[in-house]
C-alpha atoms as a PDB file:
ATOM      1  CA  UNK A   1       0.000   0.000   0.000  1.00  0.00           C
ATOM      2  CA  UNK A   2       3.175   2.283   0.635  1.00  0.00           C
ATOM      3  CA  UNK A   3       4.829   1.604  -2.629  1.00  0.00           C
ATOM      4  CA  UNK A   4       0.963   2.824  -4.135  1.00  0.00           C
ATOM      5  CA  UNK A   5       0.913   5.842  -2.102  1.00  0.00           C
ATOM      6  CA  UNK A   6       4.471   7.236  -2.919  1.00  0.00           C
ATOM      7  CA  UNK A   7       4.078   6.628  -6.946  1.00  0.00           C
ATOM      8  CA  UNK A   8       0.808   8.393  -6.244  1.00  0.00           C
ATOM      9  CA  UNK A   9       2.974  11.175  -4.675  1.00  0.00           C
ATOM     10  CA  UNK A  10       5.468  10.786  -7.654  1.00  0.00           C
ATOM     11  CA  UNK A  11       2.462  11.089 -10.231  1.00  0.00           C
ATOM     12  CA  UNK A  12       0.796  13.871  -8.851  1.00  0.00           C
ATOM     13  CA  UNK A  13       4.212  16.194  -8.296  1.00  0.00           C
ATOM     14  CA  UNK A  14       4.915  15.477 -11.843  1.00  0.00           C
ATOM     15  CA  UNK A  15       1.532  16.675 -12.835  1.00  0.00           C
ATOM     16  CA  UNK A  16       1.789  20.059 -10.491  1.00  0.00           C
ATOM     17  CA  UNK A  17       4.775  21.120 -11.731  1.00  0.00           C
ATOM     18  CA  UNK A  18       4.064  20.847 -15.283  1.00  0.00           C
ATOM     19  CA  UNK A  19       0.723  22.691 -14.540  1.00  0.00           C
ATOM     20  CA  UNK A  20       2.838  25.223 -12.478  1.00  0.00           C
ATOM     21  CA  UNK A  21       5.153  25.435 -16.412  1.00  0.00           C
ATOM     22  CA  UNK A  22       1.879  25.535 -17.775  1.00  0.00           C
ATOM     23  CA  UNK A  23       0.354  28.259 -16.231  1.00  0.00           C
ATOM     24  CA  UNK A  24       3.489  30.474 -16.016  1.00  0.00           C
ATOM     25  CA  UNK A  25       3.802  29.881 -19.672  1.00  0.00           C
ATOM     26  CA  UNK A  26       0.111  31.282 -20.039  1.00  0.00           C
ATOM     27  CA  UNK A  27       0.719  34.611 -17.836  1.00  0.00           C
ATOM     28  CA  UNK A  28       3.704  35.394 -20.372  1.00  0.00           C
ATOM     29  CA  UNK A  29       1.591  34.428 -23.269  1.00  0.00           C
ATOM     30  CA  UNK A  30      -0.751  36.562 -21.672  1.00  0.00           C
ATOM     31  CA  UNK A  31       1.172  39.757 -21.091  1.00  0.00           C
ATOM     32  CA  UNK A  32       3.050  39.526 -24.701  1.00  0.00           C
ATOM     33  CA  UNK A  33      -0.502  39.849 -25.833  1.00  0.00           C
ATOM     34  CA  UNK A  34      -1.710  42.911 -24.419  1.00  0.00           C
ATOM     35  CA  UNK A  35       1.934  44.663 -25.718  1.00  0.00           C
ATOM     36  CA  UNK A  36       0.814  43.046 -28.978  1.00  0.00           C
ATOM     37  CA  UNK A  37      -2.639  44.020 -29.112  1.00  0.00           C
ATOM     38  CA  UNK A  38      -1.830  47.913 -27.596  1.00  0.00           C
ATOM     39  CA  UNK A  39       0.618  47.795 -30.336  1.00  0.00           C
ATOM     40  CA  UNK A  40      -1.815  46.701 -32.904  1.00  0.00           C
ATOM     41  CA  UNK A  41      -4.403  49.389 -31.733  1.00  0.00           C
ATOM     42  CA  UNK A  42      -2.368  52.157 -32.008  1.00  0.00           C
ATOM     43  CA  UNK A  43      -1.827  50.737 -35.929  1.00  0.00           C
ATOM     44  CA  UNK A  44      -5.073  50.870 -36.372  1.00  0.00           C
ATOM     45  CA  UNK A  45      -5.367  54.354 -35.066  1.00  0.00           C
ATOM     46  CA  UNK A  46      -2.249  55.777 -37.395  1.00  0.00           C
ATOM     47  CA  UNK A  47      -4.240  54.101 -40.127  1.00  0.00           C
ATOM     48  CA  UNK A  48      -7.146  55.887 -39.713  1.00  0.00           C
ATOM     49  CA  UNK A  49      -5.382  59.158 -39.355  1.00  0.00           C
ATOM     50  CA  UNK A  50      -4.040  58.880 -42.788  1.00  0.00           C
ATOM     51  CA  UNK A  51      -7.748  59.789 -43.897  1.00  0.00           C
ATOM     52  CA  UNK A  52      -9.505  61.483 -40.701  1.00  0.00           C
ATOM     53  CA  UNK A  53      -8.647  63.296 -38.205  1.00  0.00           C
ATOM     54  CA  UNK A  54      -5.840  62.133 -35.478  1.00  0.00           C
ATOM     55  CA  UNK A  55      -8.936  62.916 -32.466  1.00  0.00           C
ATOM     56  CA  UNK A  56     -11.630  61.310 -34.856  1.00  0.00           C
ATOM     57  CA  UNK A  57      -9.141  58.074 -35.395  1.00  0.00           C
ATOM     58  CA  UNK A  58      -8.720  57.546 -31.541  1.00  0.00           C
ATOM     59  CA  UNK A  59     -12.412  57.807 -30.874  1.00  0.00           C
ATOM     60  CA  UNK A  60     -13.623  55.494 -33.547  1.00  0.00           C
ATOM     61  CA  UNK A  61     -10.979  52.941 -32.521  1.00  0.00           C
ATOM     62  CA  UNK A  62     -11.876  53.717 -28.635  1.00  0.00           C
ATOM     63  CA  UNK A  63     -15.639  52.939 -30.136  1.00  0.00           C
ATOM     64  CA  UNK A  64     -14.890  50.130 -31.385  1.00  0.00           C
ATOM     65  CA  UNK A  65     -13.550  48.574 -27.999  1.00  0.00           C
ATOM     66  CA  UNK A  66     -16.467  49.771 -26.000  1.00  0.00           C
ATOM     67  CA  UNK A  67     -18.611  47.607 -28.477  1.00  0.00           C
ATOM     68  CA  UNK A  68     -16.650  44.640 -28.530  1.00  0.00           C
ATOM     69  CA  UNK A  69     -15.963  45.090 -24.172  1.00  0.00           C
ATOM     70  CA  UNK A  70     -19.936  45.185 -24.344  1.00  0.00           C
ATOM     71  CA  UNK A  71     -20.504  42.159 -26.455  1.00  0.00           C
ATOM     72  CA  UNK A  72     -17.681  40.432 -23.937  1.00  0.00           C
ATOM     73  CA  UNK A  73     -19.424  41.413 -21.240  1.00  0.00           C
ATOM     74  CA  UNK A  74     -23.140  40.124 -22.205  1.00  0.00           C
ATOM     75  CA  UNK A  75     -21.358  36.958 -23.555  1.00  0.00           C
ATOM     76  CA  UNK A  76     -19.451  36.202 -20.155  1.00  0.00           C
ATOM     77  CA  UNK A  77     -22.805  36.645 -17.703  1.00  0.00           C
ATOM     78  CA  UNK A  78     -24.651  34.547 -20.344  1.00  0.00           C
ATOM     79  CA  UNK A  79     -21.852  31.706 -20.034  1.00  0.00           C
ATOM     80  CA  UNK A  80     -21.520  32.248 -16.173  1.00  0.00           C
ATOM     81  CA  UNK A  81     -25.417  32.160 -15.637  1.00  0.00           C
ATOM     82  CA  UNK A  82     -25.437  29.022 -17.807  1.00  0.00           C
ATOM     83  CA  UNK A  83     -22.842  27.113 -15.474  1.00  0.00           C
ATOM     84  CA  UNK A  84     -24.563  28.499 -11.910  1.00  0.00           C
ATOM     85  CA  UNK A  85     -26.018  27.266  -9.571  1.00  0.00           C
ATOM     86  CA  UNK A  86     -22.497  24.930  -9.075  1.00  0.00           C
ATOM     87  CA  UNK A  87     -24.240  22.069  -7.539  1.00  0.00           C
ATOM     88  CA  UNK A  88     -23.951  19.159  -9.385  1.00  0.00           C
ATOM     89  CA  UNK A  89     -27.832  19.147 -10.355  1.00  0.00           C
ATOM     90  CA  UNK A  90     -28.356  16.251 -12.629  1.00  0.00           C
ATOM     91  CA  UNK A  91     -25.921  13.738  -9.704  1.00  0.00           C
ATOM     92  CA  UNK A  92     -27.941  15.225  -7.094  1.00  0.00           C
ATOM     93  CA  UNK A  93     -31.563  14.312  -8.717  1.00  0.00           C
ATOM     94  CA  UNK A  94     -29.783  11.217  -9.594  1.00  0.00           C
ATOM     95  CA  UNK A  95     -29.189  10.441  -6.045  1.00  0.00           C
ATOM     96  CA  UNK A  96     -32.623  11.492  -4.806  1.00  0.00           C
ATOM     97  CA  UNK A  97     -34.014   8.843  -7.281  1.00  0.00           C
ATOM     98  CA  UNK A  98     -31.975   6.316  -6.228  1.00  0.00           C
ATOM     99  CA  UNK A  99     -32.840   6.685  -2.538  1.00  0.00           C
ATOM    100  CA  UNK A 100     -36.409   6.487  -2.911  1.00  0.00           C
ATOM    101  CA  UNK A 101     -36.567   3.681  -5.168  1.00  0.00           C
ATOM    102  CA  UNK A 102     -34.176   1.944  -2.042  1.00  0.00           C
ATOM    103  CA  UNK A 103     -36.746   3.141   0.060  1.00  0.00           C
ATOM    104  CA  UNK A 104     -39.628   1.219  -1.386  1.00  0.00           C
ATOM    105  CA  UNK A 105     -37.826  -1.554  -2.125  1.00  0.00           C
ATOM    106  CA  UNK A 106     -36.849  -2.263   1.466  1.00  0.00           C
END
């Protein structure tokens, strides 16, 4: 039963630390993105003031972002009302079931 427990022990520090790589990994993919999408805003922005206005650029870009934060936004509390309550309905009712068909039985 030892030898089970300490490859269990094994097993499961292997798995930590390559979540720990994992999600270190993701934070820098993370913050290389928002220098990558700032940088790809302000683009956008020096595009637009080719043919407008420099002010006019930066608001229809700054537009733009409300929108798609909005959109974000409605599609996130949609998702997040979708996954609450977090009690595991369907076992629950399951389990219910189960103990009053028990009950009858015996």
């Amino acid at each position: 039963m030892s030898l089970q427990r300490e490859l269990a022990k094994l097993e499961m520090s292997r798995k930590a630390g390559a979540l720990g790589a994992g999600v270190g990994l993701g934070v820098a993919a993370a913050v290389v993105g928002v220098f990558a999408l700032a940088l790809g805003l302000g683009t956008a922005v020096v595009a637009l003031a080719i043919v407008l206005d420099l002010w006019l650029a930066f608001l229809i870009v700054f537009a733009a972002l409300l929108l798609l934060t909005a959109l974000l936004g409605l599609l996130a509390v949609r998702a997040l009302r979708k996954g609450t309550p977090l009690a595991p309905e369907q076992a629950l009712d399951e389990a219910r079931r189960t103990r009053m068909v028990l009950k009858h039985r015996g």
